[in-house]
C-alpha atoms as a PDB file:
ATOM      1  CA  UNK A   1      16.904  -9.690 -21.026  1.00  0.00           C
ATOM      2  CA  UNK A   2      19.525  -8.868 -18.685  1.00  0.00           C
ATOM      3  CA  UNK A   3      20.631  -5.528 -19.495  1.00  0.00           C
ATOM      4  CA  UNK A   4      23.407  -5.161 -16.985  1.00  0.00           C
ATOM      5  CA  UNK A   5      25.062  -8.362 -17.652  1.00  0.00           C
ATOM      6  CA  UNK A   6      25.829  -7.288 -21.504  1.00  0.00           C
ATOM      7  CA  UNK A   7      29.156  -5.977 -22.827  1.00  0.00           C
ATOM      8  CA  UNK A   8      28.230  -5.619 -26.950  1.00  0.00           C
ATOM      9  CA  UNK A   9      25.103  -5.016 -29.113  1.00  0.00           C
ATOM     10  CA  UNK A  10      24.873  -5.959 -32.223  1.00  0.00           C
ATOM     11  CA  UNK A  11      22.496  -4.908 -34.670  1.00  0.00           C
ATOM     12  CA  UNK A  12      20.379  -6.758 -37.689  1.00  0.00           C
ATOM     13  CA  UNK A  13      20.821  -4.427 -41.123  1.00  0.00           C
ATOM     14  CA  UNK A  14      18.254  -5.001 -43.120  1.00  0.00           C
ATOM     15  CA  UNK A  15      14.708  -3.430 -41.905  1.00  0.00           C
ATOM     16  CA  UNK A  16      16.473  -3.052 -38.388  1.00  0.00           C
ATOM     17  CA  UNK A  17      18.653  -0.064 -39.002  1.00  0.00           C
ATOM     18  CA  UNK A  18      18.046   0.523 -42.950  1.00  0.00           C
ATOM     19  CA  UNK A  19      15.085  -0.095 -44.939  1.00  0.00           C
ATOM     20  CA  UNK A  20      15.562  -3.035 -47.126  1.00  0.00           C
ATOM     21  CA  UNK A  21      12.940  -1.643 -49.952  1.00  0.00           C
ATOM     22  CA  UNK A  22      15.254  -1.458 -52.954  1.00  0.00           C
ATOM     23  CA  UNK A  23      16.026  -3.743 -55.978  1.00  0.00           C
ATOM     24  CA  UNK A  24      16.211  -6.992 -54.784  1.00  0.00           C
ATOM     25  CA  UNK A  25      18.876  -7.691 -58.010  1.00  0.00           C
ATOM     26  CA  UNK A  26      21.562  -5.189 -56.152  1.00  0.00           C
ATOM     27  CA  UNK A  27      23.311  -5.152 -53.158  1.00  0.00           C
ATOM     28  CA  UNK A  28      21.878  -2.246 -51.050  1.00  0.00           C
ATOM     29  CA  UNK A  29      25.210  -0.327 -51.579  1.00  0.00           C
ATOM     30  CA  UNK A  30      24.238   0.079 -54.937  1.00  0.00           C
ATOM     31  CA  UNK A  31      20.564   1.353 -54.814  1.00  0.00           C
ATOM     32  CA  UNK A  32      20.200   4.546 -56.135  1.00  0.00           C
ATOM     33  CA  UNK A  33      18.668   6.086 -52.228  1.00  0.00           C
ATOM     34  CA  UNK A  34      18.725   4.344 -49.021  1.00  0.00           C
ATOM     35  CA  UNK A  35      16.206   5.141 -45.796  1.00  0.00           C
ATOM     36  CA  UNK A  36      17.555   4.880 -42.512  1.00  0.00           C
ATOM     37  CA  UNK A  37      15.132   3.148 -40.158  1.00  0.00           C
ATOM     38  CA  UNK A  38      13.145   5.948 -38.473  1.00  0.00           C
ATOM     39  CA  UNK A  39      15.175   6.481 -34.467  1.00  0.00           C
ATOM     40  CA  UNK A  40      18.296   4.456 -35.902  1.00  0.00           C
ATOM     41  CA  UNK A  41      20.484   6.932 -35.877  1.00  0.00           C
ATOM     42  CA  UNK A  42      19.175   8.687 -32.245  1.00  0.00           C
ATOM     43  CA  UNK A  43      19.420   4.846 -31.042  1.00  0.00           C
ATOM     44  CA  UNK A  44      22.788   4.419 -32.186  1.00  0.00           C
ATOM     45  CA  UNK A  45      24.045   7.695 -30.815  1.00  0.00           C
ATOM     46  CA  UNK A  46      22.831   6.947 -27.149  1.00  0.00           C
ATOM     47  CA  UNK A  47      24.312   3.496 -27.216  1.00  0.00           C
ATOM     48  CA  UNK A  48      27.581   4.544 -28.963  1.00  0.00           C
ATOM     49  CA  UNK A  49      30.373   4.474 -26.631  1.00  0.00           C
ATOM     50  CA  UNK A  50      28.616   2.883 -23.870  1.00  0.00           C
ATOM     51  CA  UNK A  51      28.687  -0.595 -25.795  1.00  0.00           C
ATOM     52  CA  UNK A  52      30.369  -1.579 -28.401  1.00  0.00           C
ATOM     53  CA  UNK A  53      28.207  -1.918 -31.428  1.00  0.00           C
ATOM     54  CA  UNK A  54      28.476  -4.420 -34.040  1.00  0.00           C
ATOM     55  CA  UNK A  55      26.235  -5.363 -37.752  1.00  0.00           C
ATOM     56  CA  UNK A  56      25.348  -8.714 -37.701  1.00  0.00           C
ATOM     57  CA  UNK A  57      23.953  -9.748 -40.699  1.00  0.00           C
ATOM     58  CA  UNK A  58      22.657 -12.600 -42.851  1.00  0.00           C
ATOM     59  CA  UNK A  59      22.790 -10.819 -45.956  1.00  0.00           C
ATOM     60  CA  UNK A  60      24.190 -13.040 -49.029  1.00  0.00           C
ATOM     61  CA  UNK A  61      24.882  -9.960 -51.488  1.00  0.00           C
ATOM     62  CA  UNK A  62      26.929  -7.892 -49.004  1.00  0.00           C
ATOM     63  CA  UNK A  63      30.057  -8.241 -48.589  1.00  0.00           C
ATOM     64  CA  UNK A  64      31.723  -6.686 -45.455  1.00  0.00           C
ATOM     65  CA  UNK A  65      32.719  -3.008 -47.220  1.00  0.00           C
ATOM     66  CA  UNK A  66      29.112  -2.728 -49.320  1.00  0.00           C
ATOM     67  CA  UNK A  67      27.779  -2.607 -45.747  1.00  0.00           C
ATOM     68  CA  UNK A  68      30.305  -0.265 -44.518  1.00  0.00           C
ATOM     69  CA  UNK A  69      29.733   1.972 -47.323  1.00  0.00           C
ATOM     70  CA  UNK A  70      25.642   1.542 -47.116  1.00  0.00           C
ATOM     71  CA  UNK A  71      26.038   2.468 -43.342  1.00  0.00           C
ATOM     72  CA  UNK A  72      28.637   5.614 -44.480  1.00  0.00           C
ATOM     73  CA  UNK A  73      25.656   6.682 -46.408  1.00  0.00           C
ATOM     74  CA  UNK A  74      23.139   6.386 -43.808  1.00  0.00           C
ATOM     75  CA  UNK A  75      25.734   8.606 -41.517  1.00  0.00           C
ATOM     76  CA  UNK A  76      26.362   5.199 -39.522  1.00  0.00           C
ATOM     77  CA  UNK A  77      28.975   3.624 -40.120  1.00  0.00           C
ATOM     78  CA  UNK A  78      31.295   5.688 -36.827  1.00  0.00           C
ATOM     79  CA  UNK A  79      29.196   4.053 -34.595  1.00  0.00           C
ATOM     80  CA  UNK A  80      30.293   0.402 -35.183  1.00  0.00           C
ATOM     81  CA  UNK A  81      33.494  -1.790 -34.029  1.00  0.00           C
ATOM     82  CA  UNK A  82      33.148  -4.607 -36.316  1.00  0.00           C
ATOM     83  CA  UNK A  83      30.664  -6.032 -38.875  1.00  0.00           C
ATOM     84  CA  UNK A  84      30.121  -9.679 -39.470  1.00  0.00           C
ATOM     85  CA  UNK A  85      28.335 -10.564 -42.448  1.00  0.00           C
ATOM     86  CA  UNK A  86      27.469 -13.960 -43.844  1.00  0.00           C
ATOM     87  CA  UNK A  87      29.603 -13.679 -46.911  1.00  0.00           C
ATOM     88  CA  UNK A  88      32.671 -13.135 -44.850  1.00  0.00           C
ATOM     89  CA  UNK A  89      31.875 -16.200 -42.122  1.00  0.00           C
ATOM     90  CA  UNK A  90      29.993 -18.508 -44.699  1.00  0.00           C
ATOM     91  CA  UNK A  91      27.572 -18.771 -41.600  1.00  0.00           C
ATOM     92  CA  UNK A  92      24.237 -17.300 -40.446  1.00  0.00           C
ATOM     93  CA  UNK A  93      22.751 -15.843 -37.154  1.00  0.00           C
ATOM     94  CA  UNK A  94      21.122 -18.492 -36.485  1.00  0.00           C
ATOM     95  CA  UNK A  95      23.736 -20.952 -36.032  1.00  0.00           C
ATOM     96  CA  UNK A  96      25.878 -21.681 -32.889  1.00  0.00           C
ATOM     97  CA  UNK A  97      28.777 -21.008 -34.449  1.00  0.00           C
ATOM     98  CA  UNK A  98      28.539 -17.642 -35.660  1.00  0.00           C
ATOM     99  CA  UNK A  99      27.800 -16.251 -32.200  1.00  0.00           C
ATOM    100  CA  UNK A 100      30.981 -18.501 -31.153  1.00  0.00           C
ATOM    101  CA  UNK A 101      32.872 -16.402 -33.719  1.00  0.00           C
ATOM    102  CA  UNK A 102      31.462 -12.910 -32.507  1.00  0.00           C
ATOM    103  CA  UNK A 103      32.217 -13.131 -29.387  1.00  0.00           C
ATOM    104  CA  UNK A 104      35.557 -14.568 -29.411  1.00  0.00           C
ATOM    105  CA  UNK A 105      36.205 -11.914 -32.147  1.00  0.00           C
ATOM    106  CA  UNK A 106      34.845  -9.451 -29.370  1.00  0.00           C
ATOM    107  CA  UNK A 107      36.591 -10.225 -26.589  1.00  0.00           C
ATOM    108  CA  UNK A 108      33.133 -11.660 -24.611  1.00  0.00           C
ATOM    109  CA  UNK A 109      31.097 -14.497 -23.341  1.00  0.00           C
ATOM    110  CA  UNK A 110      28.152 -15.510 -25.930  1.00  0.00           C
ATOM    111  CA  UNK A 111      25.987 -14.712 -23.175  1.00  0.00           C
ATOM    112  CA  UNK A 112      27.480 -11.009 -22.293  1.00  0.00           C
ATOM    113  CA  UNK A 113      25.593 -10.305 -26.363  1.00  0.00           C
ATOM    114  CA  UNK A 114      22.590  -8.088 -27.041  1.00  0.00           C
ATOM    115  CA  UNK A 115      21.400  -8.713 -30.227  1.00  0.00           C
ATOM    116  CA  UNK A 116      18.056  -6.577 -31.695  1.00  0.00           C
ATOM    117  CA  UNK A 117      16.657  -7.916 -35.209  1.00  0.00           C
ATOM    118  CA  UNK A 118      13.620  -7.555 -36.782  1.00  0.00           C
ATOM    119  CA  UNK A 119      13.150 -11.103 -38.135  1.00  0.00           C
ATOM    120  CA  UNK A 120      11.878 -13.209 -35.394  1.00  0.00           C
ATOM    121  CA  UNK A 121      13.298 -16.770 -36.023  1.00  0.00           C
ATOM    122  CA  UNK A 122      17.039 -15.934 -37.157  1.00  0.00           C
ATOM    123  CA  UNK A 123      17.648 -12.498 -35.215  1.00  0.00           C
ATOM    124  CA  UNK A 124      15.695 -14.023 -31.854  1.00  0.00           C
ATOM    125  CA  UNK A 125      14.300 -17.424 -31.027  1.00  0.00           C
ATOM    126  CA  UNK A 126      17.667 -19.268 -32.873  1.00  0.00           C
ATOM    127  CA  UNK A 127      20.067 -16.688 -31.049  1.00  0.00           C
ATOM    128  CA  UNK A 128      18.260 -17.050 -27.770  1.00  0.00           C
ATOM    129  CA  UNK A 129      18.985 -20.459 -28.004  1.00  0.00           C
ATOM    130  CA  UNK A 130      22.962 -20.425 -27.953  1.00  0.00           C
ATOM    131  CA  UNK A 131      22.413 -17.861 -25.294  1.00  0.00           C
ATOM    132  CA  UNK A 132      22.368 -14.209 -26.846  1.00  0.00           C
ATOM    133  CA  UNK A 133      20.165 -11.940 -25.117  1.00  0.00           C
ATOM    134  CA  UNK A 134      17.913 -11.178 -28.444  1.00  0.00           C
ATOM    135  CA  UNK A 135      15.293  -8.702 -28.612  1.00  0.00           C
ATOM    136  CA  UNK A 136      12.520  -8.279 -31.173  1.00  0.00           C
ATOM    137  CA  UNK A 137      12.304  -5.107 -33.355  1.00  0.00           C
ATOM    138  CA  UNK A 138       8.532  -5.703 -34.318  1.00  0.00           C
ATOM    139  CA  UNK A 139       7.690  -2.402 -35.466  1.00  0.00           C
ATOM    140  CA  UNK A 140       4.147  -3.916 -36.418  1.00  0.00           C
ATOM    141  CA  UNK A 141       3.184  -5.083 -32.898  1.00  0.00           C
ATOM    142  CA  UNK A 142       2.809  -8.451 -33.956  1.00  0.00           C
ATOM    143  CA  UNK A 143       1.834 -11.314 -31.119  1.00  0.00           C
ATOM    144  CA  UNK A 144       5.051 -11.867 -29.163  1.00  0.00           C
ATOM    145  CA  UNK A 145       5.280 -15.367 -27.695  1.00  0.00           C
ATOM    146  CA  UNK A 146       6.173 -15.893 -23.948  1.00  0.00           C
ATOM    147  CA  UNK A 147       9.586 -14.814 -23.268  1.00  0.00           C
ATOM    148  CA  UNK A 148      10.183 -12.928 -25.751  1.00  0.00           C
ATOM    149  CA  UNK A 149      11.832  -9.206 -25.609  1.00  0.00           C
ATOM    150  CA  UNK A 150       9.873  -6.844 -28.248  1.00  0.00           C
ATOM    151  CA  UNK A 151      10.295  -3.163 -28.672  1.00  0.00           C
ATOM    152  CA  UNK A 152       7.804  -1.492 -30.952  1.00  0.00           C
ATOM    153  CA  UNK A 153      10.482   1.563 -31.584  1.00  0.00           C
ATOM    154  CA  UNK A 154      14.183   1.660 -31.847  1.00  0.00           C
ATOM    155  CA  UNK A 155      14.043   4.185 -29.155  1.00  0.00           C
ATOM    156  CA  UNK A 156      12.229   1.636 -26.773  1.00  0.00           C
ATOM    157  CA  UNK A 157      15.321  -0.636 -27.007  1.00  0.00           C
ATOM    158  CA  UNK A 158      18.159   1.544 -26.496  1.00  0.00           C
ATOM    159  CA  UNK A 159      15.775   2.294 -23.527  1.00  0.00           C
ATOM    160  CA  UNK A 160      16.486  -0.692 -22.001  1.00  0.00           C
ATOM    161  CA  UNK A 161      20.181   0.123 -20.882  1.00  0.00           C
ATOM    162  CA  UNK A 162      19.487   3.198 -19.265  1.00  0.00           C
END
């Protein structure tokens, strides 16, 4: 990753910033408690205002403001410029053409993105390939394969910009 060349960072939801470990019937707005990601929040308030931040998320039961109220619960939701969910674009992260959208949406080149997920295939290897500069939250220190960015802790990756 080129940390100087990016303008944005966005941000996978689910077991990147909150802890997807409710009812899988609800949308997460709806759980009776949500858990923050443990450093989210310290992450988020080193990179805010430095970057713009952004959600991007492949959710299918979320709809733009049930994230923004999740994150409003998770004392979040300041930090971010814009949220792009799947239900809104009818896409997912790891096609072409929702990084296309974000970063016309944005203001930037595809390229000038930071994107940190926690799922390796749609929030890494299938951004990487339209040219985000993806990062690997992998919190369990899995194997990471060649050229690959991983960060073990949330703090580790807003690390990276300093």
């Amino acid at each position: 990753m080129n940390a100087s060349s990016v303008r944005i960072i966005c941000f996978d939801w689910g077991d990147t910033l909150m802890l997807d470990d409710g009812p899988r019937d609800l949308p997460m707005a709806l759980w009776p408690e949500v858990h923050v990601v443990q450093g989210a929040v310290q992450m988020l308030d080193r990179l805010h205002g430095r970057f713009p931040l952004c959600i991007a998320t492949n959710a299918t039961m979320a709809p733009k403001p049930m994230v923004e109220q999740t994150l409003e619960r998770g004392a979040m939701r300041h930090h971010f410029s814009d949220i792009f969910t799947f239900t809104e674009l009818g896409l997912k992260k790891d096609t072409p053409e929702f990084w296309r959208i974000v970063a016309t949406r944005m203001g930037v080149a595809i390229d000038e993105i930071a994107m940190l997920g926690d799922t390796l295939e749609s929030d890494v290897l299938a951004p990487t390939r339209y040219g985000v500069q993806a990062v690997w939250f992998n919190p369990q220190s899995l194997a990471v394969s060649r050229g690959v960015t991983a960060v073990r802790r949330l703090e580790d990756f807003s690390a990276l910009f300093d």
